[in-house]
C-alpha atoms as a PDB file:
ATOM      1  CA  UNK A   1       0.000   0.000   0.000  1.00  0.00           C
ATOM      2  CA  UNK A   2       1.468   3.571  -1.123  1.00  0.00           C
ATOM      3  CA  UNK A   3       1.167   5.961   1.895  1.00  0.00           C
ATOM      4  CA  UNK A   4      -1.375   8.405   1.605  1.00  0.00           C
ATOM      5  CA  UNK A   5      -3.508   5.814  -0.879  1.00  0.00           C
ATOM      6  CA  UNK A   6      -7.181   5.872   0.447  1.00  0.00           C
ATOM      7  CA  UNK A   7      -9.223   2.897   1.259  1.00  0.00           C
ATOM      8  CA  UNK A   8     -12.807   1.570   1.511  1.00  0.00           C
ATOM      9  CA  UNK A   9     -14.976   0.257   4.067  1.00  0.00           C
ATOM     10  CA  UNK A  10     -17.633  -0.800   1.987  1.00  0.00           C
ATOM     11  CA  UNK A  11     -17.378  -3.631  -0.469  1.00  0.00           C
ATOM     12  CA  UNK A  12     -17.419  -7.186  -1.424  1.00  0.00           C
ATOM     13  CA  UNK A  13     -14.592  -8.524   0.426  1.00  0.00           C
ATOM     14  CA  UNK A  14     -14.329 -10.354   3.427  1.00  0.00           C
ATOM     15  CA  UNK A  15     -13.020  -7.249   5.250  1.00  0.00           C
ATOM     16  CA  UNK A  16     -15.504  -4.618   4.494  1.00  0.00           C
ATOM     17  CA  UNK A  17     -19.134  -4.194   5.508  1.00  0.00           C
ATOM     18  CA  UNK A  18     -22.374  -4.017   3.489  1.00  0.00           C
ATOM     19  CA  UNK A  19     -23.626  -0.489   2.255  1.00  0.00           C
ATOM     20  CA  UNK A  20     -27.235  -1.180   2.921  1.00  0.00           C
ATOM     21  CA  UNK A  21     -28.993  -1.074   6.306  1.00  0.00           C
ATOM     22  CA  UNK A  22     -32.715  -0.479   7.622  1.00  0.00           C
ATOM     23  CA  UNK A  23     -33.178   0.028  11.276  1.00  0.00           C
ATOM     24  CA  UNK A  24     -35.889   1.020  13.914  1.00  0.00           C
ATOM     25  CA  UNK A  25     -35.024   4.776  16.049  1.00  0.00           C
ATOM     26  CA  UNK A  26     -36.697   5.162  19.132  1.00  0.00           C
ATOM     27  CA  UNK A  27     -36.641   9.124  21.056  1.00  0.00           C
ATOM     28  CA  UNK A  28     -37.808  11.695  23.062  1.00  0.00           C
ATOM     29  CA  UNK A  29     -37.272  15.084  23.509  1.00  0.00           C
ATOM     30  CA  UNK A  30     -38.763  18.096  25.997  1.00  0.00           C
ATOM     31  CA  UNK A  31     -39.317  21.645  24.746  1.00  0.00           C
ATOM     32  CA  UNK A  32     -39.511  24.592  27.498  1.00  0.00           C
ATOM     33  CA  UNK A  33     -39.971  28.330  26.117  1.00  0.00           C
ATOM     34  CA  UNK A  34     -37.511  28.493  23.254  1.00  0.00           C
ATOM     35  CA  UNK A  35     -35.012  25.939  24.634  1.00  0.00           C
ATOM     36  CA  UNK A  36     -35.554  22.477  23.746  1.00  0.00           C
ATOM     37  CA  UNK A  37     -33.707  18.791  24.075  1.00  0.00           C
ATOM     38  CA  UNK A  38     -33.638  15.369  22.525  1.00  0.00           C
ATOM     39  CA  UNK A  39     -32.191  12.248  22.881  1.00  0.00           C
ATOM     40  CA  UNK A  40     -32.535   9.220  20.340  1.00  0.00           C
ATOM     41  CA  UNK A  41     -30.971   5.827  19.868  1.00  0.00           C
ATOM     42  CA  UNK A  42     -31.264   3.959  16.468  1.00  0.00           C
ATOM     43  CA  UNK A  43     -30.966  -0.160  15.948  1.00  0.00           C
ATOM     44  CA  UNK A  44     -29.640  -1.276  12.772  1.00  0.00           C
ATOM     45  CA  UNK A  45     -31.749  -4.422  11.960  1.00  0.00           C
ATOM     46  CA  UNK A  46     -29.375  -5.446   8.649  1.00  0.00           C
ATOM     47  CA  UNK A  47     -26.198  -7.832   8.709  1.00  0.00           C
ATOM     48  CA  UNK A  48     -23.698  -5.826   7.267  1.00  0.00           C
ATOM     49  CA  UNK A  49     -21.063  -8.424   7.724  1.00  0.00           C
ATOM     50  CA  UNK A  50     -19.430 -10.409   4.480  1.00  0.00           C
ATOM     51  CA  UNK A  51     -18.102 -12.482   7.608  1.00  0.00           C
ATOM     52  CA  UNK A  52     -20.506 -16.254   8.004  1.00  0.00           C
ATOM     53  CA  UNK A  53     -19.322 -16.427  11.388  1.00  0.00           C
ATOM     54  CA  UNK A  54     -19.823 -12.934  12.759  1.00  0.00           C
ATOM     55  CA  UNK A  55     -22.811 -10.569  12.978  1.00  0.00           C
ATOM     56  CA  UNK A  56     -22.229  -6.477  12.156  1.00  0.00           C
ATOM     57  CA  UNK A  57     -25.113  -4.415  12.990  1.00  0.00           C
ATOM     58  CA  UNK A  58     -25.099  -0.088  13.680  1.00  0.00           C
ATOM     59  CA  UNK A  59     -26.247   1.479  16.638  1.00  0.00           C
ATOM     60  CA  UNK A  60     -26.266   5.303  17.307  1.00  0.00           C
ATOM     61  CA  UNK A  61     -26.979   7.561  20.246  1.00  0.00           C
ATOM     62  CA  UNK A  62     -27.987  11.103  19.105  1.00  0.00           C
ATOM     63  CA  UNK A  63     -28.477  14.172  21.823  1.00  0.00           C
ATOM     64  CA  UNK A  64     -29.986  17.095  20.280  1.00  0.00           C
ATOM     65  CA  UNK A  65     -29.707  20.764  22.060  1.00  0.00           C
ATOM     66  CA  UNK A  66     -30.927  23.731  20.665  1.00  0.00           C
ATOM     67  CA  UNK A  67     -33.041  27.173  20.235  1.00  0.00           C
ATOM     68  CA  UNK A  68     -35.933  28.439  18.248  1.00  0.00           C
ATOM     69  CA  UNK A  69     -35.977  31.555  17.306  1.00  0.00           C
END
């Protein structure tokens, strides 16, 4: 490999993960005057393992702060 050359994550090999995924989000969030808050987590429900001996599946915690104007 050439330092500097750039690589993938996503492919068909053995090492890299599936580009697709579908997945369920679940949240809340509380609003007071103009100043509001959220949290979320998402599931990924796809495989995105090549691998037929190990399961890959996203998760994600948001937290959302902010102001309306």
């Amino acid at each position: 490999k050439i330092k500097g050359e750039g690589c993938s994550s996503f492919g068909d090999k053995i090492d890299q993960f599936r580009r697709g995924d579908a997945g369920i989000k679940l949240g809340c969030g509380i609003a007071f005057d103009m100043f509001y808050a959220d949290v979320n987590y998402d599931w990924g429900l796809a495989n995105i393992s090549h691998s037929d001996y190990n399961d890959a599946h996203t998760s994600a915690i948001t937290l959302n702060f902010g102001v309306n104007f």
